[in-house]
N, C-alpha and C. Protein backbone atom coordinates (compact mmCIF):
# COMPACT_ATOMS: atom_id res chain seq x y z
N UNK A 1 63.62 68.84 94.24
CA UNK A 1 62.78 68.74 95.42
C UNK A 1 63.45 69.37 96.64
N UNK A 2 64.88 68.89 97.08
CA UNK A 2 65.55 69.61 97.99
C UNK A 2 65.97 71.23 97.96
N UNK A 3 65.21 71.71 96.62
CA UNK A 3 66.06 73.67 96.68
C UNK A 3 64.69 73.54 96.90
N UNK A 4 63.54 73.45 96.87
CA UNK A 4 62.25 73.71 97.19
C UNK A 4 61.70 73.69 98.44
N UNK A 5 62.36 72.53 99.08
CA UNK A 5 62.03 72.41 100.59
C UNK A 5 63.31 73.62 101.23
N UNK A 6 63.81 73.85 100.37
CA UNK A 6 65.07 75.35 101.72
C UNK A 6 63.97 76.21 101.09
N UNK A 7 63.48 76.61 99.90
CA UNK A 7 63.22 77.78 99.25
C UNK A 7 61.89 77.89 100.64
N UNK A 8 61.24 77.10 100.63
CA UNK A 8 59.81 76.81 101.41
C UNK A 8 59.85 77.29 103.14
N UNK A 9 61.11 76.81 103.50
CA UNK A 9 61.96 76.97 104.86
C UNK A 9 62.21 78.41 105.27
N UNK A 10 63.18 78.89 104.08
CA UNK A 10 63.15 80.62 103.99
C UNK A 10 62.29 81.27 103.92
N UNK A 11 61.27 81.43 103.45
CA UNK A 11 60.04 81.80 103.05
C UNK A 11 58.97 82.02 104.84
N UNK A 12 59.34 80.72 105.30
CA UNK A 12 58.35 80.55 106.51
C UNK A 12 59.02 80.98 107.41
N UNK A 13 60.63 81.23 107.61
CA UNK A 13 61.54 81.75 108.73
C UNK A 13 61.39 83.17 108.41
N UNK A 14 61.65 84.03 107.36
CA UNK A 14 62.21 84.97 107.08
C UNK A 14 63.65 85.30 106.82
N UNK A 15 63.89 86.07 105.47
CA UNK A 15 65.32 86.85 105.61
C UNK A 15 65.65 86.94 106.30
N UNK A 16 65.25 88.37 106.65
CA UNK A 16 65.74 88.96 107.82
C UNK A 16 66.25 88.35 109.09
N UNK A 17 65.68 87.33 109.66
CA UNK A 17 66.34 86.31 110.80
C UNK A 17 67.36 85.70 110.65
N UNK A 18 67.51 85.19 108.99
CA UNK A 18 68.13 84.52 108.79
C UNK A 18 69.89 85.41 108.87
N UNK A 19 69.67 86.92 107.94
CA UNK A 19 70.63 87.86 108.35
C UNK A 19 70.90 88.33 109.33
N UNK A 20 70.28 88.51 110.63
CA UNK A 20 70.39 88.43 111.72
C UNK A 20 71.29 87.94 112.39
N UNK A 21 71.17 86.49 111.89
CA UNK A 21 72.13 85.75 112.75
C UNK A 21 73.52 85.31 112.27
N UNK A 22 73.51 85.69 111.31
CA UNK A 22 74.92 85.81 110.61
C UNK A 22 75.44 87.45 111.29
N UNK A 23 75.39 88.40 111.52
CA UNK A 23 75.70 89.52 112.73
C UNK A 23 76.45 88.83 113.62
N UNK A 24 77.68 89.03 113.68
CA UNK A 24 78.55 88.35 115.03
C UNK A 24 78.17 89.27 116.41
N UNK A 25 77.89 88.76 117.37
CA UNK A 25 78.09 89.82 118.91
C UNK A 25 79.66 90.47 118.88
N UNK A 26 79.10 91.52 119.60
CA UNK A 26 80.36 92.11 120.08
C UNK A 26 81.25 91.55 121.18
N UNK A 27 82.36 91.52 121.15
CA UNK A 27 83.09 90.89 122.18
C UNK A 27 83.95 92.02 122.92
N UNK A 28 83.99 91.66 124.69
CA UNK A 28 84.60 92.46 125.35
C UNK A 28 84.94 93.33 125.16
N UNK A 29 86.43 92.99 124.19
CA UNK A 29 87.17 94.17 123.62
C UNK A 29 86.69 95.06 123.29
N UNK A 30 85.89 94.79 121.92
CA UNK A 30 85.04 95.40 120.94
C UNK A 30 84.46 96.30 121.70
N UNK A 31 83.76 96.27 122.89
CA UNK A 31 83.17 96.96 123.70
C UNK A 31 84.03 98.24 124.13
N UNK A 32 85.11 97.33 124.62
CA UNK A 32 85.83 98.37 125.81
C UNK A 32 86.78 99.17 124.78
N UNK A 33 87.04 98.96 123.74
CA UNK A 33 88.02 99.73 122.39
C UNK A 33 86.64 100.95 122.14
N UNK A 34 85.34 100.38 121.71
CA UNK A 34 84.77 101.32 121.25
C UNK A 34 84.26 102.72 122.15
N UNK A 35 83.93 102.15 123.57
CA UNK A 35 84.03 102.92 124.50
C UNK A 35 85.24 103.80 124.62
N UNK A 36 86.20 103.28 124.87
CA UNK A 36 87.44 104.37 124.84
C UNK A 36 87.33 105.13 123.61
N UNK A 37 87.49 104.45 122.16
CA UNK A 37 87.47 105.81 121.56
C UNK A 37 86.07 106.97 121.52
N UNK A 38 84.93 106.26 122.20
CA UNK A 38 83.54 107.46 121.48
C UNK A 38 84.01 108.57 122.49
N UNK A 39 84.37 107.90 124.09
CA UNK A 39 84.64 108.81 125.74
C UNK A 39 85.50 109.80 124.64
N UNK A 40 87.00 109.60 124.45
CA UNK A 40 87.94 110.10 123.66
C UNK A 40 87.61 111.17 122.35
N UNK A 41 86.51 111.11 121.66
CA UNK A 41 86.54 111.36 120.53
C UNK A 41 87.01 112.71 119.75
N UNK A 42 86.43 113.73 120.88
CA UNK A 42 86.82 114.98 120.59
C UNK A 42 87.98 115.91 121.65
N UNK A 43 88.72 114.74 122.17
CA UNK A 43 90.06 115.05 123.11
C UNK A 43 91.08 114.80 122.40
N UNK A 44 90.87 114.23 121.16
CA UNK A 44 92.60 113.86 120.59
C UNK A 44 93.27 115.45 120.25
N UNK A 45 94.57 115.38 120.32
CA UNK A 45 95.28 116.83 119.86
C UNK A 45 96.73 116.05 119.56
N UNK A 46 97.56 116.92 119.59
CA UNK A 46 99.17 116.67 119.57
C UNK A 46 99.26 115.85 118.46
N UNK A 47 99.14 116.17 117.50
CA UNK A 47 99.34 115.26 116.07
C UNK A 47 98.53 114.32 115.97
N UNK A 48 97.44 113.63 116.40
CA UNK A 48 96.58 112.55 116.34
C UNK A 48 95.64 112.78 115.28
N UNK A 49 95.46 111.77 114.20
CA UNK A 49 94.32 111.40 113.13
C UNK A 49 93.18 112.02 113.44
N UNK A 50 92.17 112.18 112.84
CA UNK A 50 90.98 112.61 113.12
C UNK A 50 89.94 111.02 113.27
N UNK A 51 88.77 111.22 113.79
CA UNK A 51 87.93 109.78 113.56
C UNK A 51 88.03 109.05 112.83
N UNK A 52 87.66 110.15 112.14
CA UNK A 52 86.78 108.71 110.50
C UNK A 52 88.08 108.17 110.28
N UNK A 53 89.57 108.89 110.17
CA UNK A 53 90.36 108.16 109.12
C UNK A 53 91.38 107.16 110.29
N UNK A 54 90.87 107.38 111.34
CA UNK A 54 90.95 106.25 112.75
C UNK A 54 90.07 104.91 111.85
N UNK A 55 88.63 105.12 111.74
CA UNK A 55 87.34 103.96 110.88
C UNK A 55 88.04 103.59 109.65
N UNK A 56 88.37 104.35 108.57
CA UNK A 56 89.40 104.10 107.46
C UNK A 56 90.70 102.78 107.69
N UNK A 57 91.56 103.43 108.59
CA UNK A 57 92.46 102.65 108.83
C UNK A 57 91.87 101.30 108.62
N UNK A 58 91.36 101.18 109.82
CA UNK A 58 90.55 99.79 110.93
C UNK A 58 89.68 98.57 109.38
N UNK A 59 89.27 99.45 108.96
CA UNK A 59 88.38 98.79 107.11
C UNK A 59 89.41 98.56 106.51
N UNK A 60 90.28 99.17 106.31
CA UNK A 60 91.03 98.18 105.62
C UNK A 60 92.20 97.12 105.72
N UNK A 61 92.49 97.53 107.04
CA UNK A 61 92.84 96.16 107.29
C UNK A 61 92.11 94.94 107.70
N UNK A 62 90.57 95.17 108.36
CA UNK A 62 90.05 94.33 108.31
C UNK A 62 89.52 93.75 106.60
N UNK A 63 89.38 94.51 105.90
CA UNK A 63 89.01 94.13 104.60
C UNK A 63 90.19 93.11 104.00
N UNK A 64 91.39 93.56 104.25
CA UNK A 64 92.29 92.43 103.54
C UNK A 64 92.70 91.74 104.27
N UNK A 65 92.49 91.77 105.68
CA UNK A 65 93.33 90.90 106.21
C UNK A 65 94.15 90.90 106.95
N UNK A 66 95.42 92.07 106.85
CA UNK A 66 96.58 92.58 107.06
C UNK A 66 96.72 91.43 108.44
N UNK A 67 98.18 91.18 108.48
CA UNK A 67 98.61 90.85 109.95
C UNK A 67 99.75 91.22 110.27
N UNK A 68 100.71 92.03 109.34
CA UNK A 68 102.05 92.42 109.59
C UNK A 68 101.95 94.05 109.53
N UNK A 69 101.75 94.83 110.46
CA UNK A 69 101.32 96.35 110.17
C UNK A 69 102.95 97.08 110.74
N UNK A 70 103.30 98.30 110.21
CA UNK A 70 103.74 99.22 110.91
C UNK A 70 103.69 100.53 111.06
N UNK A 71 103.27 101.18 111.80
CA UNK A 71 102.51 102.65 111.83
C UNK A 71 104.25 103.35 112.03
N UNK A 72 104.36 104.76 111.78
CA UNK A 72 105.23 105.75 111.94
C UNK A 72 104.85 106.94 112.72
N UNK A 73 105.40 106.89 113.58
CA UNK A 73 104.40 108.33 114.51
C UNK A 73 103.57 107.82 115.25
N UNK A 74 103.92 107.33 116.24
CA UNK A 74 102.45 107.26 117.22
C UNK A 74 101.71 108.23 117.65
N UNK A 75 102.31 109.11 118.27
CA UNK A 75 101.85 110.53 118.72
C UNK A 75 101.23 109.55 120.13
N UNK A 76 100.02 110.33 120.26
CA UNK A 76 99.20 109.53 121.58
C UNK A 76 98.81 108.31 121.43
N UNK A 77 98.67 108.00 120.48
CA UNK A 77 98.06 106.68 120.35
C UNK A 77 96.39 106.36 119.32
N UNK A 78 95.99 107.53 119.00
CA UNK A 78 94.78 107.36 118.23
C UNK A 78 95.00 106.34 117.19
N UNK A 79 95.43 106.48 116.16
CA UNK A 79 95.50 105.53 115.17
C UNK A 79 96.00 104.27 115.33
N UNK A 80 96.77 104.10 116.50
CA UNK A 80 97.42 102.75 116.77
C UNK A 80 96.41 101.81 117.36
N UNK A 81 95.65 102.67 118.26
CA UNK A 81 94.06 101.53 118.74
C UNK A 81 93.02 101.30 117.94
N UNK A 82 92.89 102.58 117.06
CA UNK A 82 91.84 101.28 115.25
C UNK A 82 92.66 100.57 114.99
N UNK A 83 94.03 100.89 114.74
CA UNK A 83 94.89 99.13 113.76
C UNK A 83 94.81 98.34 114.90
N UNK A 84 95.12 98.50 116.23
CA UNK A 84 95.22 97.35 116.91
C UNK A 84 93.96 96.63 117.12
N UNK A 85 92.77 97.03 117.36
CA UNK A 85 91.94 96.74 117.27
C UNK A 85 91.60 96.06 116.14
N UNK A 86 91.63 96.47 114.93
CA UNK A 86 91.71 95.63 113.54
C UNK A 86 92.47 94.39 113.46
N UNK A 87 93.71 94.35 113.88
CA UNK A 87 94.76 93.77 113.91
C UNK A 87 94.06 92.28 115.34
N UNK A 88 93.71 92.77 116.11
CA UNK A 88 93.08 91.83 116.82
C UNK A 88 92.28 91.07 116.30
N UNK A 89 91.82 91.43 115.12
CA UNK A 89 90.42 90.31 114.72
C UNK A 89 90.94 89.41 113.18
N UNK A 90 92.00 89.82 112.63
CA UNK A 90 93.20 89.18 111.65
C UNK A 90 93.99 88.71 112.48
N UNK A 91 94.51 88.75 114.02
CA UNK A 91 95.55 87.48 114.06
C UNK A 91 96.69 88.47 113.84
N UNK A 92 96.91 89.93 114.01
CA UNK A 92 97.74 90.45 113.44
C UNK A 92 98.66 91.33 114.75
N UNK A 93 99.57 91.72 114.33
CA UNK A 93 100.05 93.20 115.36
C UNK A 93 100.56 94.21 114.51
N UNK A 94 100.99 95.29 115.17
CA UNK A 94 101.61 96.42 114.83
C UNK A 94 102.28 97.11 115.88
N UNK A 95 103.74 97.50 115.00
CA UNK A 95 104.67 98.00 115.55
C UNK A 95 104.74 99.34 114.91
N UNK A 96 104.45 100.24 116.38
CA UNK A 96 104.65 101.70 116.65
C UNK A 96 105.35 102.34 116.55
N UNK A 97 106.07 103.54 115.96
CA UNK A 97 107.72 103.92 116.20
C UNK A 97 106.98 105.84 116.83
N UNK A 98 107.65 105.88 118.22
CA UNK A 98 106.98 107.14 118.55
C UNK A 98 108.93 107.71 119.02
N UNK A 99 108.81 109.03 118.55
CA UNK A 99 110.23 109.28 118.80
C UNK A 99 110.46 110.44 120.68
N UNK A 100 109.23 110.74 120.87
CA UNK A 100 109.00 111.96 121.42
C UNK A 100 108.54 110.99 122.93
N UNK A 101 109.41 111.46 123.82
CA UNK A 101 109.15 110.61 124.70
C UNK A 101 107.67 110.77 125.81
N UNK A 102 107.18 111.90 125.69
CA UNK A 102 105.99 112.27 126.55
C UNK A 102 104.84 111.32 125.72
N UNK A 103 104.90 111.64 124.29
CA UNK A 103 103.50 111.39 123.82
C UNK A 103 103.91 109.76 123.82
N UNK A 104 104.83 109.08 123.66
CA UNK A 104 105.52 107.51 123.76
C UNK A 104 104.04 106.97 125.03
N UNK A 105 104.77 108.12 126.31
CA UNK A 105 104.50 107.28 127.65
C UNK A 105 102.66 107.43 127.67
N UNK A 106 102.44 108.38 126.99
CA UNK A 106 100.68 108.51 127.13
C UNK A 106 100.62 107.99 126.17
N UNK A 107 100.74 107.37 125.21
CA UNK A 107 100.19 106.05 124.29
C UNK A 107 100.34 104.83 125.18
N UNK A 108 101.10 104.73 125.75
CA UNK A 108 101.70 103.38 126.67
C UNK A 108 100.06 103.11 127.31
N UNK A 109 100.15 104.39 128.37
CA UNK A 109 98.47 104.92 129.01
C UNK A 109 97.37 104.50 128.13
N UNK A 110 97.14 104.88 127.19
CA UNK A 110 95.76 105.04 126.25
C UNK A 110 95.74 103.19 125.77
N UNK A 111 96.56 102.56 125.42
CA UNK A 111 96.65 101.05 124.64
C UNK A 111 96.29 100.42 125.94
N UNK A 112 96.98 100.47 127.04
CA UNK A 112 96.30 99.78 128.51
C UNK A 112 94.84 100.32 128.93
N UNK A 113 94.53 101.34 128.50
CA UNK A 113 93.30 101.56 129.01
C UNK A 113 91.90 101.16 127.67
N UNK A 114 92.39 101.14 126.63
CA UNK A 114 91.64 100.51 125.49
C UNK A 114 91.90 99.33 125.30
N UNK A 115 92.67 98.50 126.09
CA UNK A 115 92.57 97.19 126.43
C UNK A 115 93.20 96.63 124.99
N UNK A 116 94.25 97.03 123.96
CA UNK A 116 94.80 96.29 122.75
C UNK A 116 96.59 96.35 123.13
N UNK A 117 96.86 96.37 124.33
CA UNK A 117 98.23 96.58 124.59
C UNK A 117 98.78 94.92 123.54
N UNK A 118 98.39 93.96 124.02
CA UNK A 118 98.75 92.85 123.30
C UNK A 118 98.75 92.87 121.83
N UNK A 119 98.55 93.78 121.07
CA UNK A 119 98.57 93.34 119.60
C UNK A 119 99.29 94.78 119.12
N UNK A 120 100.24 95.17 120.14
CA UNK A 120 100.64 96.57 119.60
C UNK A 120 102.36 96.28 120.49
N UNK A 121 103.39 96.29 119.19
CA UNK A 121 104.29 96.24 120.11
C UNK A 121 105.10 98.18 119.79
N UNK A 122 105.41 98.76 120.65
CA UNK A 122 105.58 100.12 120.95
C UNK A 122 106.75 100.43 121.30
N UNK A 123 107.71 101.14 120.31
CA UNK A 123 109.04 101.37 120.19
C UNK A 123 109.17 102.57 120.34
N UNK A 124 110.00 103.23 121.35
CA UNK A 124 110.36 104.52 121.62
C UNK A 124 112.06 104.79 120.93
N UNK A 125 111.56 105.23 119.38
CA UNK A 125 112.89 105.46 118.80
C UNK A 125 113.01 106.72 117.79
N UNK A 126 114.39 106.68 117.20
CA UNK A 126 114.07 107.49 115.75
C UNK A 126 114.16 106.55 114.24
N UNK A 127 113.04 106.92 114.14
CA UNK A 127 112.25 106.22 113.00
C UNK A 127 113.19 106.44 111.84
N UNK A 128 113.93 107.62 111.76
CA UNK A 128 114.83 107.60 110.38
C UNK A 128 115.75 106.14 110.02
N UNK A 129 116.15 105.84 111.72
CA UNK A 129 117.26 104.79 111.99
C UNK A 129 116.37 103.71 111.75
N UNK A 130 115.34 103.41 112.83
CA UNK A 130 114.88 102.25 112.94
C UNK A 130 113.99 101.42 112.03
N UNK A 131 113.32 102.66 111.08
CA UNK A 131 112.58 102.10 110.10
C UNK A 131 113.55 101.04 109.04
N UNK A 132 114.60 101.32 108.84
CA UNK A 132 115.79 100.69 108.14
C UNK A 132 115.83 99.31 108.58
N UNK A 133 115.80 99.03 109.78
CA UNK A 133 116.15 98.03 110.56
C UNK A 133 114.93 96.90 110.38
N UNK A 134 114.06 97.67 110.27
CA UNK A 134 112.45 96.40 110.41
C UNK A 134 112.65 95.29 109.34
N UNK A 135 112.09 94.45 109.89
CA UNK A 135 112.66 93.21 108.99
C UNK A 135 110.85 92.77 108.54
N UNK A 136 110.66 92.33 107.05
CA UNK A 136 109.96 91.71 106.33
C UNK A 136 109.44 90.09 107.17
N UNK A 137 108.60 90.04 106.58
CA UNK A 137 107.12 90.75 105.42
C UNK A 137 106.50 91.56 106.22
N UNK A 138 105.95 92.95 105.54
CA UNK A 138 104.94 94.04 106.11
C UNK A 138 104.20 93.54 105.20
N UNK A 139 102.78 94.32 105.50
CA UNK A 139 101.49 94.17 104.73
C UNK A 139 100.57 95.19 104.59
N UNK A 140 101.16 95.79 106.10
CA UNK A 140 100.26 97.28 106.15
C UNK A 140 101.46 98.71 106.51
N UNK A 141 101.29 99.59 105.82
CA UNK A 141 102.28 100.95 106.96
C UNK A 141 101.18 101.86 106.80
N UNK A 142 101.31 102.79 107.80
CA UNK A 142 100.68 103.57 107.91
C UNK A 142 101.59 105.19 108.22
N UNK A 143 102.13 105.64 107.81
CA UNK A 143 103.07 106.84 107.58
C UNK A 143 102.48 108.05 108.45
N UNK A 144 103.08 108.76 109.64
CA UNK A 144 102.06 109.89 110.17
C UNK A 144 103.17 110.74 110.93
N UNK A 145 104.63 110.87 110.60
CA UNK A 145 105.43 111.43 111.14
C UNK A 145 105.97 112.51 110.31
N UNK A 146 107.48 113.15 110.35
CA UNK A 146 108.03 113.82 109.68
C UNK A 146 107.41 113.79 108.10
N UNK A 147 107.06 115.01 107.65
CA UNK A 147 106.49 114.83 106.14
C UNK A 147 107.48 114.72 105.06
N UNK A 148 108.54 115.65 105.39
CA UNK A 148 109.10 115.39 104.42
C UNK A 148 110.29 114.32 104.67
N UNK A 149 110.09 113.37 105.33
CA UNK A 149 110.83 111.98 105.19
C UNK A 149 109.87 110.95 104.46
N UNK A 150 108.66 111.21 104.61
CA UNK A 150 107.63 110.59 103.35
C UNK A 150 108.27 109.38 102.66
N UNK A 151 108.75 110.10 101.67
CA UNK A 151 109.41 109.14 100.62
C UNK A 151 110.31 108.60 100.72
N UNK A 152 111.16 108.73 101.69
CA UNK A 152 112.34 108.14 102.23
C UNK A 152 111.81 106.78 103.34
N UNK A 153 110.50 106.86 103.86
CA UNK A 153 109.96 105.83 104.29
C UNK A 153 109.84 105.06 103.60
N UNK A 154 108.89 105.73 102.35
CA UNK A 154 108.78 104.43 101.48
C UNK A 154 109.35 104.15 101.08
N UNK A 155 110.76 104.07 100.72
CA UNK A 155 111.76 103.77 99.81
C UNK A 155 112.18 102.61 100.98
N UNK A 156 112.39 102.61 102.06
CA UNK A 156 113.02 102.15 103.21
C UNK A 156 112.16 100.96 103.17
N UNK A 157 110.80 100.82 103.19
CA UNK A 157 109.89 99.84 103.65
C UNK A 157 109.11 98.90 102.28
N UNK A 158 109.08 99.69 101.22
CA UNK A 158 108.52 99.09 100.37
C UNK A 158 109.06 98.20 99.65
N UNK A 159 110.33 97.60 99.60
CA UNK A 159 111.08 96.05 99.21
C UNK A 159 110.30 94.96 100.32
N UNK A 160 109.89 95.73 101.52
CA UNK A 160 109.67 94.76 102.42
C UNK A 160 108.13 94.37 102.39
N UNK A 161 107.20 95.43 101.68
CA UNK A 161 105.58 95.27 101.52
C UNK A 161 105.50 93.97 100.12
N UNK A 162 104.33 93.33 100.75
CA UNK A 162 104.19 92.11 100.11
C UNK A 162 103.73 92.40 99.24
N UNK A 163 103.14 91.58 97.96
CA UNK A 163 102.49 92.27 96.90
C UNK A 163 101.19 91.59 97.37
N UNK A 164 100.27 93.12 96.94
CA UNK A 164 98.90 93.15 97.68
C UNK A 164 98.72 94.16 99.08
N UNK A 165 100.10 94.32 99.61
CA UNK A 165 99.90 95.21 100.71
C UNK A 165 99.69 96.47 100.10
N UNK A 166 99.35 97.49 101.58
CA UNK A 166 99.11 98.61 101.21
C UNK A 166 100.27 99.70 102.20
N UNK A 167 100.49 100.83 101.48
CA UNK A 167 101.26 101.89 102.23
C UNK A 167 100.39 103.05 102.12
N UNK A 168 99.87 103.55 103.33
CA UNK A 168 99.20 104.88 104.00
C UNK A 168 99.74 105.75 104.22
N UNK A 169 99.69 106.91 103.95
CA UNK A 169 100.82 108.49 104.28
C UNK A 169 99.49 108.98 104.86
N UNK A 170 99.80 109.83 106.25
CA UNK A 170 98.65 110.87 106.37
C UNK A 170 99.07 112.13 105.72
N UNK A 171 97.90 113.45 105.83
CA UNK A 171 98.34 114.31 105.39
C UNK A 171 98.60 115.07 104.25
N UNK A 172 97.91 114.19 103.25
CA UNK A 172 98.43 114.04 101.94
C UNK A 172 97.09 114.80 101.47
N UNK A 173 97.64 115.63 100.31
CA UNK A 173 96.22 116.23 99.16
C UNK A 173 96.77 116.69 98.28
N UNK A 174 95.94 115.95 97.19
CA UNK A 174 96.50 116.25 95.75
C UNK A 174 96.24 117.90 95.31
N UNK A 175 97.16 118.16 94.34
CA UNK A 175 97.02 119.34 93.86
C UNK A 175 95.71 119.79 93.18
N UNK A 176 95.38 120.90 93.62
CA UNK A 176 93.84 121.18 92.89
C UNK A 176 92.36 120.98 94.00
N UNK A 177 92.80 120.25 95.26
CA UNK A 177 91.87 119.43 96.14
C UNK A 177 91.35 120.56 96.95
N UNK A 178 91.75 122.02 96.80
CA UNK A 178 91.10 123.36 97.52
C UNK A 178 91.23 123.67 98.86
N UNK A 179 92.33 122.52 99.55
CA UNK A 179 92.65 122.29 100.90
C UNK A 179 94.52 122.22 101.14
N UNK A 180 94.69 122.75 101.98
CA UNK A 180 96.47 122.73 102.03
C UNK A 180 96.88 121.77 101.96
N UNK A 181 98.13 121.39 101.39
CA UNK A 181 98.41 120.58 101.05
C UNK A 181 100.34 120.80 102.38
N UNK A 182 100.68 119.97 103.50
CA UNK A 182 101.80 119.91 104.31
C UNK A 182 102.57 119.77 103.24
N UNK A 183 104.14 120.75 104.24
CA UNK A 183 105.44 120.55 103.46
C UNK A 183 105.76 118.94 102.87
N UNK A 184 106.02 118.45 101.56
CA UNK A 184 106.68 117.99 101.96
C UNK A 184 105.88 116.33 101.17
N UNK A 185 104.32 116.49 101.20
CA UNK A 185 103.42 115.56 101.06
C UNK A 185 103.01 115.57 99.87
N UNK A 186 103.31 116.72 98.58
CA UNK A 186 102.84 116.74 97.44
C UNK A 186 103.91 116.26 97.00
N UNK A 187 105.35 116.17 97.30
CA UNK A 187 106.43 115.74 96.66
C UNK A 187 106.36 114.00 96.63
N UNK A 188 105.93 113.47 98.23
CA UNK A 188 106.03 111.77 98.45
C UNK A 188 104.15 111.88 97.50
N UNK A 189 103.66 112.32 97.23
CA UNK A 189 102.32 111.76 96.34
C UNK A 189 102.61 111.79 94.75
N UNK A 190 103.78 113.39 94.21
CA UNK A 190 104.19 112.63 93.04
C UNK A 190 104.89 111.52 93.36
N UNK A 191 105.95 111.31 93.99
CA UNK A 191 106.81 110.06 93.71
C UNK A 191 106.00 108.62 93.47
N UNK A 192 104.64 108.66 94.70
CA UNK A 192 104.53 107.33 94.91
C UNK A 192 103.76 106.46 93.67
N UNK A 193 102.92 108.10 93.06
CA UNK A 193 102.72 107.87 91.97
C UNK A 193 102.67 107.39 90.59
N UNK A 194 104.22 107.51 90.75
CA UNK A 194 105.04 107.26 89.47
C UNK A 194 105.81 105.90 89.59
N UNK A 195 105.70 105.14 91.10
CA UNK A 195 105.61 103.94 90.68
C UNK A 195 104.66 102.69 90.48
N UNK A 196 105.25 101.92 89.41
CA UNK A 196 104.36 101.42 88.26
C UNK A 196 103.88 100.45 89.46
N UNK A 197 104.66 100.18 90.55
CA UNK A 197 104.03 98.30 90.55
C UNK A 197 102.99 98.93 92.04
N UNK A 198 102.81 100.31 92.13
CA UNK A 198 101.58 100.50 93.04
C UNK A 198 100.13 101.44 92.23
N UNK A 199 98.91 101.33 93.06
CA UNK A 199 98.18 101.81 92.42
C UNK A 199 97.72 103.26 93.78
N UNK A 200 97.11 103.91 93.53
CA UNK A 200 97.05 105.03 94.49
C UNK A 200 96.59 106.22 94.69
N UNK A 201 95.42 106.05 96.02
CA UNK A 201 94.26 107.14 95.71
C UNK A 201 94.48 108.05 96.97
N UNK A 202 93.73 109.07 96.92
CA UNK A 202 93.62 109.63 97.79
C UNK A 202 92.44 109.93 98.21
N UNK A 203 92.50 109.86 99.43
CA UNK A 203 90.38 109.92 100.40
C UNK A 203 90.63 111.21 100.95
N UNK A 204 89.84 111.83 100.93
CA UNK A 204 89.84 113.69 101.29
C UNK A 204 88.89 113.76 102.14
N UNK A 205 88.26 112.82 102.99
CA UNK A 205 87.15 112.84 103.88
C UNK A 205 87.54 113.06 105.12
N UNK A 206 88.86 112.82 105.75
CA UNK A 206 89.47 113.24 106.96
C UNK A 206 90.39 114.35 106.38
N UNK A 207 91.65 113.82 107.36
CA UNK A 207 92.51 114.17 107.53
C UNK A 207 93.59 114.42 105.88
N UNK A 208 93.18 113.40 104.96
CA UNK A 208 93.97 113.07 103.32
C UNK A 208 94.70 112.25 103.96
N UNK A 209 93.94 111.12 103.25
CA UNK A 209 94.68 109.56 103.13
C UNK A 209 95.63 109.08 102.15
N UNK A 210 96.50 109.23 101.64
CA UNK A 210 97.03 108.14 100.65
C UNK A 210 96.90 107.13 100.94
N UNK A 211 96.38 106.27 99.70
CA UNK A 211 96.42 105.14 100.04
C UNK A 211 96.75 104.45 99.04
N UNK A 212 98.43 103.50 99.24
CA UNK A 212 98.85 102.54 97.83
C UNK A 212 99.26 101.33 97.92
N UNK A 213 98.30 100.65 96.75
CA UNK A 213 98.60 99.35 96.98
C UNK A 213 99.52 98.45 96.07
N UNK A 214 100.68 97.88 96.45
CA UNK A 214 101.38 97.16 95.68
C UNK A 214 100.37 95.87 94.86
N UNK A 215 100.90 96.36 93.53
CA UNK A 215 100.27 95.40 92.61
C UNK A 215 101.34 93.91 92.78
């Protein structure tokens, strides 16, 4: 009698309302992040991600969860305001490593003006050194610097990725993919390959994503 009286209920409300209101509003942020990047969209240069794989990032860490991120390469700041932004709605942060001190101080600029300065902590260093130093548990990296230190990142960071996390290289395209492939990026895609306890694809819709996830 009681699945009959909801079945009866739904029926007289509608779906659709009912999906409706499961739709969360947008909040502030949400606003003022999405605004900065659409204003932004076709101004990024100096090593910065392209869009979509800015939207990429942001999905999957909202998809799992992530709350321990660390990006390599800030450059200006594009990719660091989808994770931070992501990272805002998991409870999460991410730590930046930008080595180049101009593009450092205009990321500093761009995170205050997209309003995620709080969920982004921003290190002006060299990443060869400092990546060594980061201390566990990670959950997310996101790789976008020197290419052919690639694999030397991951070697550096991946004792410290949890199982279930994921490690991101930009830049990356498999052999055969009809698109150049950077110095440096076909060598860290065999390696990452060939280990057993990750799994690992590549998205060819931007920029070439690797993307691997510890089993």
């Amino acid at each position: 009698m009681k699945n009959i009286i909801i079945l009866c209920l739904i029926l007289i409300t509608g779906i659709p309302q009912l999906q409706a209101q499961e739709i969360p509003e947008k909040s502030e942020l949400d606003v003022r992040v999405q605004n900065f990047l659409n204003k932004n969209r076709n101004r990024w240069r100096d090593l910065n991600i392209p869009y979509s794989d800015g939207q990429l990032l942001y999905d999957i860490i909202i998809n799992k969860g992530y709350t321990n991120g660390v990006e390599i390469g800030t450059s200006t700041g594009h990719s660091a305001i989808w994770m931070a932004w992501a990272f805002s709605k998991t409870g999460g942060k991410l730590i930046t490593i930008e080595i180049d001190d101009d593009r450092y101080r205009e990321a500093m600029a761009n995170f205050k003006e997209a309003g995620v300065s709080e969920f982004i902590d921003a290190r002006l260093a060299d990443a060869h050194t400092l990546v060594k130093k980061l201390e566990g548990p990670i959950d997310f990296v996101f790789s976008d610097a020197d290419k052919d230190w690639y694999t030397q990142y991951f070697k550096d960071l991946s004792p410290k990725l949890i199982s279930g996390g994921c490690f991101t290289a930009h830049n990356v395209r498999p052999e055969g993919s009809g698109r150049r492939s950077m110095a440096g990026t076909l060598a860290y895609l065999q390696y990452v390959k060939g280990q057993s306890d990750y799994t690992t694809t590549v998205d060819n819709s931007g920029g070439g994503l690797a993307i691997s996830y510890k089993n």
